[in-house]
Protein backbone atom coordinates (compact mmCIF):
# COMPACT_ATOMS: atom_id res chain seq x y z
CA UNK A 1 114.51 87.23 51.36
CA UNK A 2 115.96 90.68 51.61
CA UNK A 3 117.20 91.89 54.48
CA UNK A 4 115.15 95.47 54.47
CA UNK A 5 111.56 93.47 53.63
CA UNK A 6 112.28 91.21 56.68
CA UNK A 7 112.98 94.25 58.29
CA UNK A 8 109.81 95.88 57.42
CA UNK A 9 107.61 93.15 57.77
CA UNK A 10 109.04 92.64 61.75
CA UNK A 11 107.79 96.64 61.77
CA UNK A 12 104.67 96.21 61.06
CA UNK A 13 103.63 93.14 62.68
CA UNK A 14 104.71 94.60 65.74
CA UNK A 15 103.13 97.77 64.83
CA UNK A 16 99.75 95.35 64.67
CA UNK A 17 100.29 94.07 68.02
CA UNK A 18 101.16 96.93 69.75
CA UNK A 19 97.39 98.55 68.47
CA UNK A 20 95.96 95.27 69.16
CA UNK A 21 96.89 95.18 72.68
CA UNK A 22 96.25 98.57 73.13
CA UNK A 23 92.33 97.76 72.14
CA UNK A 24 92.08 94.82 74.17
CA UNK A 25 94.39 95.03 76.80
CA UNK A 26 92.42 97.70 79.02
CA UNK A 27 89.07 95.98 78.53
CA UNK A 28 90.59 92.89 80.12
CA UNK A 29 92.48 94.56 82.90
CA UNK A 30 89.29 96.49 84.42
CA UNK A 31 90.59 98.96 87.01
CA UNK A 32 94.12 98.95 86.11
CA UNK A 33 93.88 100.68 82.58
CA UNK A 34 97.49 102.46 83.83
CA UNK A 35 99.13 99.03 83.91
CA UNK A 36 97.55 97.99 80.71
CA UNK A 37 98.98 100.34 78.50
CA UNK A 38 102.46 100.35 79.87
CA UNK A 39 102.20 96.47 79.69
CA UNK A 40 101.68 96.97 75.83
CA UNK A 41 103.93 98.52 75.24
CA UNK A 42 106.37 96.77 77.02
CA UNK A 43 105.46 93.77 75.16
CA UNK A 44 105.76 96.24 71.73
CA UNK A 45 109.75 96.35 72.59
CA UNK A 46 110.20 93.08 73.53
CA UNK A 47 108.79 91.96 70.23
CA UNK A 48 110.32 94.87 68.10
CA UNK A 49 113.65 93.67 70.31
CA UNK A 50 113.43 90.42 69.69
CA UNK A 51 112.42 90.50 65.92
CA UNK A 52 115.57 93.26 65.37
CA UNK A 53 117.49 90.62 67.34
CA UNK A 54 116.75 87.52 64.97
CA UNK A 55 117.10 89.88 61.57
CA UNK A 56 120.52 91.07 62.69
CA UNK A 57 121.61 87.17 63.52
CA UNK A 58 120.17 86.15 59.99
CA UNK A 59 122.57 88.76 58.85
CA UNK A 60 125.75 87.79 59.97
């Protein structure tokens, strides 16, 4: 598969999460909304991270 669809695809499937857990996250964390959204978005780099990470290696 081409590089720049892979590439794509790893963008918006972590764009997906990153709204997903944004919805969801601060109705399971009750009283710690702050925490929720900065854990999202942590998660949201580690995935974008991870999914750059595994392109790049497919690349070489």
């Amino acid at each position: 598969m081409n590089l720049r669809v892979l590439e794509v695809l790893a963008a918006i499937g972590c764009l997906v999460l990153f709204i997903v857990l944004l919805v969801m996250l601060p109705g399971l964390m009750t009283g710690m909304e702050g925490l929720a959204y900065i854990a999202a978005l942590v998660a949201f780099i580690a995935a974008l991270s991870t999914a750059g990470y595994m392109i790049d290696k497919k690349a070489a």
